[in-house]
Structures are given as C-alpha cells and as structure tokens.
C-alpha atoms as a PDB file:
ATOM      1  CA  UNK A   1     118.825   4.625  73.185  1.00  0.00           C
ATOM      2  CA  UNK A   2     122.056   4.340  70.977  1.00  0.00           C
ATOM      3  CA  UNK A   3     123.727   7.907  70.761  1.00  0.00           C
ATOM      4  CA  UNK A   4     125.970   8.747  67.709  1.00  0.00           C
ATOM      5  CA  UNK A   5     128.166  11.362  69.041  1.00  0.00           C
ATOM      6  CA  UNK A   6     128.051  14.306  68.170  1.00  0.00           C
ATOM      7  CA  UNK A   7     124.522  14.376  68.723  1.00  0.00           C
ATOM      8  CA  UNK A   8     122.917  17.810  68.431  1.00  0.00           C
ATOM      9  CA  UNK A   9     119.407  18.913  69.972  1.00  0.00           C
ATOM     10  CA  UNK A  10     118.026  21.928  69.597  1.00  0.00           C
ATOM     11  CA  UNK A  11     114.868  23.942  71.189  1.00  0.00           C
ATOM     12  CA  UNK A  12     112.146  26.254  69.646  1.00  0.00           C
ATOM     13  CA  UNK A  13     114.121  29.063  72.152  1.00  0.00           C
ATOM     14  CA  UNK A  14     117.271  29.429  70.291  1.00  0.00           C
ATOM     15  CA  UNK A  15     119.365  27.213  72.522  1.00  0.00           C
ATOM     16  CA  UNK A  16     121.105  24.266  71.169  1.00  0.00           C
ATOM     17  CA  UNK A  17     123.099  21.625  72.935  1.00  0.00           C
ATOM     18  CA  UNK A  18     126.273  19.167  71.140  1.00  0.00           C
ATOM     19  CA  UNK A  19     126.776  15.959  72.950  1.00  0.00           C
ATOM     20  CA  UNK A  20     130.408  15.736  71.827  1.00  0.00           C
ATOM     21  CA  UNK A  21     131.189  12.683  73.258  1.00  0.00           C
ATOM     22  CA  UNK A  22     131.883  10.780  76.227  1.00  0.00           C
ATOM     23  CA  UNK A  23     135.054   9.884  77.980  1.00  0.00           C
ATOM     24  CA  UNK A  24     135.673   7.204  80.620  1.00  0.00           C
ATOM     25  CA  UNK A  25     136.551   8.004  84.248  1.00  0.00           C
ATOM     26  CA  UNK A  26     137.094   6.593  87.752  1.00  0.00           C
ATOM     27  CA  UNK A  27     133.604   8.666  88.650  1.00  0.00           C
ATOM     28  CA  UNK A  28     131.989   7.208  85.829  1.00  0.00           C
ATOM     29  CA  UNK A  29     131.489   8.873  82.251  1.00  0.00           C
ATOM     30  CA  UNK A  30     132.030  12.317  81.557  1.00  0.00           C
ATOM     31  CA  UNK A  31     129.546  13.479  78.761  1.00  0.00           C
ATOM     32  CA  UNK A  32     131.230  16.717  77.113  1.00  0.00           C
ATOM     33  CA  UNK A  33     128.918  19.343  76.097  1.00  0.00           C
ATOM     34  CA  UNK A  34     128.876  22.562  74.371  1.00  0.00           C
ATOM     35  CA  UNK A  35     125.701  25.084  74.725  1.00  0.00           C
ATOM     36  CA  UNK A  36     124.821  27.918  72.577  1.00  0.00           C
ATOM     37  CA  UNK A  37     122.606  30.100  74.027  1.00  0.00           C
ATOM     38  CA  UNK A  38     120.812  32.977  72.593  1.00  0.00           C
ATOM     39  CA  UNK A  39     120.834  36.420  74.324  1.00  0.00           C
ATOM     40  CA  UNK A  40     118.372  36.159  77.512  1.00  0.00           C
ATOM     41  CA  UNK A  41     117.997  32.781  76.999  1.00  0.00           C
ATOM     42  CA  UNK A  42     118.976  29.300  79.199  1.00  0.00           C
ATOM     43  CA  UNK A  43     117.460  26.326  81.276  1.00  0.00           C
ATOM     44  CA  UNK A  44     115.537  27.523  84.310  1.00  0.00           C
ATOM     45  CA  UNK A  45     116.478  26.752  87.831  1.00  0.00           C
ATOM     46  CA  UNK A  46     116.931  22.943  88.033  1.00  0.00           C
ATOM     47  CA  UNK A  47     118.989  20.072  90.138  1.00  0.00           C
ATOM     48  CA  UNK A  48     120.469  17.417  89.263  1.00  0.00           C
ATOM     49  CA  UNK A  49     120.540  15.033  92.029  1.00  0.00           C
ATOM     50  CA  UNK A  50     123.649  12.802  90.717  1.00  0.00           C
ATOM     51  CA  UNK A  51     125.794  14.336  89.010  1.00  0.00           C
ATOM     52  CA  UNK A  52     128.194  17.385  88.612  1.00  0.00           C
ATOM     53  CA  UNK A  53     128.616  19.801  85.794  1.00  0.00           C
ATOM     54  CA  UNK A  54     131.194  22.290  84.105  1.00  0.00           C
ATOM     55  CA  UNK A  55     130.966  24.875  82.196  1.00  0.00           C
ATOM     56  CA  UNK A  56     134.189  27.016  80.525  1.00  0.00           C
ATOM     57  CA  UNK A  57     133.196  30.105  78.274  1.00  0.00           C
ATOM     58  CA  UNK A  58     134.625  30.193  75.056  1.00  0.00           C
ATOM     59  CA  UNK A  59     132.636  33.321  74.074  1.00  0.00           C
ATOM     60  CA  UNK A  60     130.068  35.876  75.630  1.00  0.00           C
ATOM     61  CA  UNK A  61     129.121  36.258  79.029  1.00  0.00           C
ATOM     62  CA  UNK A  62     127.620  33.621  80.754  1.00  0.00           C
ATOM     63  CA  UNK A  63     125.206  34.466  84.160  1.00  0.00           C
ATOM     64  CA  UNK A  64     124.121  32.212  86.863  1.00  0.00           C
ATOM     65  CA  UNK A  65     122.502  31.467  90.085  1.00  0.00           C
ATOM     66  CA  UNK A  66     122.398  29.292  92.797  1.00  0.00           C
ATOM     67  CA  UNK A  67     119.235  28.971  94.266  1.00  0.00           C
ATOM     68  CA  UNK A  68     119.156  31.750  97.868  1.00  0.00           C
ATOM     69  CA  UNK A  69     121.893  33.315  96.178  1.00  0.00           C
ATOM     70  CA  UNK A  70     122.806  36.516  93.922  1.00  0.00           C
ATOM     71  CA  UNK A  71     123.863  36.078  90.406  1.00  0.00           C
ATOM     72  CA  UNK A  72     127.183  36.064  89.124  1.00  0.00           C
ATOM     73  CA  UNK A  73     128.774  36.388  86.067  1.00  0.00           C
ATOM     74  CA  UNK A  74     131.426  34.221  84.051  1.00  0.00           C
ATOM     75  CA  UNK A  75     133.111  35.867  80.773  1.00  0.00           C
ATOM     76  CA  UNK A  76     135.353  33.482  78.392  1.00  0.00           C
ATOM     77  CA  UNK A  77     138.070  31.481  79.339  1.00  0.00           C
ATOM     78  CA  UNK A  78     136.274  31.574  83.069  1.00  0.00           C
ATOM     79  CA  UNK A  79     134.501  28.133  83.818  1.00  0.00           C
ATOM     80  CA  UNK A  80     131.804  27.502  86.514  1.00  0.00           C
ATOM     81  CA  UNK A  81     131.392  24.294  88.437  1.00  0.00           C
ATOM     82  CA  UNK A  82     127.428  23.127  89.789  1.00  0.00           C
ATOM     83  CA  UNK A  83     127.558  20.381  92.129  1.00  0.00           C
ATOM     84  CA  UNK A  84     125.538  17.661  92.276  1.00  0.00           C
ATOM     85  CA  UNK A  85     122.401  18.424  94.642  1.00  0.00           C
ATOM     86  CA  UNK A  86     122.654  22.199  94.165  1.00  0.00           C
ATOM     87  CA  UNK A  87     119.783  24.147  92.206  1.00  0.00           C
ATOM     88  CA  UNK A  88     121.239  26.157  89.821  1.00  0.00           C
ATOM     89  CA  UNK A  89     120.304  28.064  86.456  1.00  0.00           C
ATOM     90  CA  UNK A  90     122.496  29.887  83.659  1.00  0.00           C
ATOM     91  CA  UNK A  91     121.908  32.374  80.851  1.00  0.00           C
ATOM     92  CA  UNK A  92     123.178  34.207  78.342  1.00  0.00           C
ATOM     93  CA  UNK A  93     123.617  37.872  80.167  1.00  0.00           C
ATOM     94  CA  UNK A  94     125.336  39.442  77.116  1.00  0.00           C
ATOM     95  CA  UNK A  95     123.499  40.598  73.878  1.00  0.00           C
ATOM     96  CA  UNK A  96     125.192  37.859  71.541  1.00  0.00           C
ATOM     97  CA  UNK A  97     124.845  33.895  71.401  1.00  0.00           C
ATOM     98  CA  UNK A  98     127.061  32.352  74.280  1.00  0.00           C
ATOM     99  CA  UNK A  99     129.139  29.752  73.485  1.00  0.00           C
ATOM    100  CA  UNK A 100     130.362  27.169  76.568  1.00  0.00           C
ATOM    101  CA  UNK A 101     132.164  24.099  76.466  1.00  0.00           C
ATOM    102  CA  UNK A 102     132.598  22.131  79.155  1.00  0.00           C
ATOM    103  CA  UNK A 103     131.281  18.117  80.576  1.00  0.00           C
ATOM    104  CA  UNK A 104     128.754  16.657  83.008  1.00  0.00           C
ATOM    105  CA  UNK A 105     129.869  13.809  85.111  1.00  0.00           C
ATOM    106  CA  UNK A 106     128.972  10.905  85.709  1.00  0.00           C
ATOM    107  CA  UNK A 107     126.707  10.978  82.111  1.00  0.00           C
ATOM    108  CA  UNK A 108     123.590   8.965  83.530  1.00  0.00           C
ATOM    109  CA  UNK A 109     120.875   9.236  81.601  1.00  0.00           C
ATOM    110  CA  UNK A 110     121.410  13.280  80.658  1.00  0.00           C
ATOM    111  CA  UNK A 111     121.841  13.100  77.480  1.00  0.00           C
ATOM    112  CA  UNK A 112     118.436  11.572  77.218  1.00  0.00           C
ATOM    113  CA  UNK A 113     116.447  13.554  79.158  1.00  0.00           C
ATOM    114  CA  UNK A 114     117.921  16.908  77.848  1.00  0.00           C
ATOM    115  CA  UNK A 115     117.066  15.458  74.507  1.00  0.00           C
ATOM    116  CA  UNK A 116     113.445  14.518  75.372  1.00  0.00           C
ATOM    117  CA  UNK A 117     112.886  17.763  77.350  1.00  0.00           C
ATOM    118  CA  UNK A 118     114.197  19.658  74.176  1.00  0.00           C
ATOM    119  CA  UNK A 119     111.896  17.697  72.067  1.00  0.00           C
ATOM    120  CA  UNK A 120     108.637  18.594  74.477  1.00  0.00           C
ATOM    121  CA  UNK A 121     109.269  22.197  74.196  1.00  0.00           C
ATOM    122  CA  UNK A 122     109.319  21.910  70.764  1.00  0.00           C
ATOM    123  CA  UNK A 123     106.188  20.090  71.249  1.00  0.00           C
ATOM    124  CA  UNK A 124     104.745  22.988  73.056  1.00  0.00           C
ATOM    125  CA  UNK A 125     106.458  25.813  71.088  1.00  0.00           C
ATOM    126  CA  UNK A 126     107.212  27.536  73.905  1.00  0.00           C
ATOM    127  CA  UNK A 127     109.443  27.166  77.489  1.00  0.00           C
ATOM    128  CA  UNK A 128     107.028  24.955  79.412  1.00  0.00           C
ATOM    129  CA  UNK A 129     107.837  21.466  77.788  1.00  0.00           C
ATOM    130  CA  UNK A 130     104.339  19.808  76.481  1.00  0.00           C
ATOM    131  CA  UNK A 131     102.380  18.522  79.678  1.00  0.00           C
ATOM    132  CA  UNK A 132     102.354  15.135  79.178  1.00  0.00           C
ATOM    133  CA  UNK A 133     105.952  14.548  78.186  1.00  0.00           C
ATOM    134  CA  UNK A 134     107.073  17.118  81.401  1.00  0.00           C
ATOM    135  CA  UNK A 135     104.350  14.507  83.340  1.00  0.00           C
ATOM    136  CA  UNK A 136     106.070  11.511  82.370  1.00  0.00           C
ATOM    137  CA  UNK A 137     109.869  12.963  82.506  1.00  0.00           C
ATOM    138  CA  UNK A 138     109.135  14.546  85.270  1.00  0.00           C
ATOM    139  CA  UNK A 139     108.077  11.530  87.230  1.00  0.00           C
ATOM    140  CA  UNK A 140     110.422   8.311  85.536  1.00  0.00           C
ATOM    141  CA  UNK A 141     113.207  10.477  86.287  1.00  0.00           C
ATOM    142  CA  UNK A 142     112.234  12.502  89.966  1.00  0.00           C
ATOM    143  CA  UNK A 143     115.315  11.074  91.570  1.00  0.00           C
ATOM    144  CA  UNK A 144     117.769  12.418  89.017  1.00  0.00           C
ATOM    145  CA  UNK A 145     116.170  15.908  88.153  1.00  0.00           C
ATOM    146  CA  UNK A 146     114.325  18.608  89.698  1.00  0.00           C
ATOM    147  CA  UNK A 147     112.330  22.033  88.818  1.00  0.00           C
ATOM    148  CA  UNK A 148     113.543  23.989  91.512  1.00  0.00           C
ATOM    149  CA  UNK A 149     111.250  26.517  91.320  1.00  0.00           C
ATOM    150  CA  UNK A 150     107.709  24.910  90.417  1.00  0.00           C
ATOM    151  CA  UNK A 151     105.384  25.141  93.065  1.00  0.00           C
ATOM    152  CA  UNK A 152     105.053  22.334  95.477  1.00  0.00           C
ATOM    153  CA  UNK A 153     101.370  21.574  94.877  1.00  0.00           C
ATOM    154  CA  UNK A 154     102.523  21.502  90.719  1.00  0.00           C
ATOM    155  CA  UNK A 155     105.014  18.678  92.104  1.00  0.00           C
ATOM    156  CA  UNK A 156     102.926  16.608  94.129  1.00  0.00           C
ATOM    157  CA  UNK A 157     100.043  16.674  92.618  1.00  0.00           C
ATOM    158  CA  UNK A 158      99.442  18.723  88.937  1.00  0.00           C
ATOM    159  CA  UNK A 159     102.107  16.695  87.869  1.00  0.00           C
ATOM    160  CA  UNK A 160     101.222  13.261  88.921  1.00  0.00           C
ATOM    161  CA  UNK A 161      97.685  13.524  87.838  1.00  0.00           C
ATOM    162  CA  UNK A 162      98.829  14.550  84.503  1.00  0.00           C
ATOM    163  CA  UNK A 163     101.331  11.738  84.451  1.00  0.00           C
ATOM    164  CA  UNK A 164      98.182   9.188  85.138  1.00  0.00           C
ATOM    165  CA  UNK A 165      95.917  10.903  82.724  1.00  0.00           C
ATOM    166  CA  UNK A 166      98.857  10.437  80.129  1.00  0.00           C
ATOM    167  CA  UNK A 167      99.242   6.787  80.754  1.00  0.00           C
ATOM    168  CA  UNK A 168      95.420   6.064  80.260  1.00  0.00           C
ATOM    169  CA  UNK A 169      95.570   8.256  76.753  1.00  0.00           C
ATOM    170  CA  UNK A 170      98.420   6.394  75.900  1.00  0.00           C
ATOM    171  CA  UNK A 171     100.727   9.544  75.597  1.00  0.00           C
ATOM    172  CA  UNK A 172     104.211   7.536  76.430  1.00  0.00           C
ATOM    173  CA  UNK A 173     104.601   5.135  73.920  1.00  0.00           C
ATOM    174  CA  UNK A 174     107.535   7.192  72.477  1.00  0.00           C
ATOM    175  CA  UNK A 175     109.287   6.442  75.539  1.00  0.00           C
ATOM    176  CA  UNK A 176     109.186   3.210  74.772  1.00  0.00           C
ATOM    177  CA  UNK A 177     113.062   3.414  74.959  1.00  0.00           C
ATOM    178  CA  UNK A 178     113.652   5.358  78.116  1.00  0.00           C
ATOM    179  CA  UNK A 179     116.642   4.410  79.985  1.00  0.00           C
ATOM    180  CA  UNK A 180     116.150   2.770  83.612  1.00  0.00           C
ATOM    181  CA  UNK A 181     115.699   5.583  85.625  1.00  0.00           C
ATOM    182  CA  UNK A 182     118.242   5.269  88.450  1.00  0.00           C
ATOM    183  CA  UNK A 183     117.546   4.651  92.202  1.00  0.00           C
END
C-alpha cells in the first residue's frame, strides 16, 4: 500500500485520524498522528503488541484507561505515553471534539490497519467493524493487535470461523494489498 501523507481516514462515529507523516529513527519509523475525537467518542480497549504510542493534547480533555486500572484524565499541553504490550483505551471526556497530536513508533503496518478498521465500521455503520473484514484483520494481524476486551470464546473461535467462512465467500479480495503481517 503506497501512503501519500497526509492521509486522512475517517469513521461513521465522528472520529477522524491524519497520518501526517513519518520520520526515521534508531527504533524504526515514527508515524505522527493527530485524532479528533467527538465528545464520548474513541477506540475501545485494544493492544498493540509492537509498538509504543504518544499522545499530547492540543485541545479538550482527553480520558484513558489501562486495562485493571482507574481512568485518568489528560487536558492540553499534557501528553500520555501507552507502551507497547499494555491494553489501553482513550476518549474524549469533555463535551467538545478533542484534538491530540502526537506519533506511534515503530509505524509497522498501523497506518493500514487503522485505515482498514475505519473503513469496516463504515461498512457496518456502526462501532463493531463489518464481520468479515474484523475476521480477516483480526486474524492476518493477531500478533500486532488485540481487542482487549472481547470475550475469549469470540477470539478463539467466533472469529476464526468467520474468518474461514469469509475466505470461502471470497470476502478478502480487497486485501489483496495487505502488508506482511509481522512475526
């Protein structure tokens, strides 16, 4: 997939996501970002396995959680690091859109998946990206991402039977090109 930075995606739930660019580092690349989040809204609890991320508020107040633990809160000029491996969520806590800036590091194949996800909730119309595309995501990419909070038997074996039943239909040929998923 050839990005063309900045690359904008944007959901059916108000929150929208600029790829600014990426920048080249002894870690690997750092992908900067900047979120806009509606009021109430943000990406449920979720890992990522390989890489960490930043976040700086530039306005409204930002609210987030690591999995076990009790929410905090972040207002702007106040950044929040999630390390790699640690299940985590954000939202907008305030009652206008949150703006963050900030990078994830190394870049992988995030940019991507956030765009596909994105693209399957649109799908759907609602949070739960559409089925098959969460199936197939879900499963090319297990040792990069996680749901933190889906249900084990959803994981091991909702998910995997949809991702078969999607392969005989023939539901992934738009992933056609999906980056190597990494090991």
């Amino acid at each position: 997939m050839n990005i063309q930075y900045p690359h904008t995606i944007q959901n059916c739930l108000g929150e929208k996501l600029t790829f600014l660019g990426v920048e080249p580092g002894p870690e690997g690349d750092k992908v900067l970002v900047e979120n806009w989040v509606n009021p109430q809204s943000g990406p449920p609890m979720h890992t990522h396995f390989k890489q960490d991320e930043e976040l700086t508020v530039v306005t409204g107040k930002l609210a987030y959680q690591i999995l076990g633990q009790q929410p905090q809160y972040a207002s702007a000029g106040q950044s929040v690091l999630f390390q790699r491996g640690i299940p985590h969520k954000f939202w907008n806590a305030g009652e206008e859109p949150l703006i963050c800036r900030g990078w994830v590091q190394p870049a992988n194949s995030i940019v991507y998946y956030l765009s596909a996800i994105y693209a399957a909730q649109n799908k759907s119309g609602k949070v739960q990206p559409e089925p098959f595309d969460a199936a197939y995501l879900m499963t090319r990419y297990a040792q990069e991402y996680d749901m933190a909070e889906l249900p084990p038997f959803i994981k091991k074996v909702v998910i995997p039977i949809t991702y078969w039943c999607g392969w005989l239909l023939g539901k992934y040929k738009h992933f056609a090109d999906a980056p190597t998923p990494l090991k």
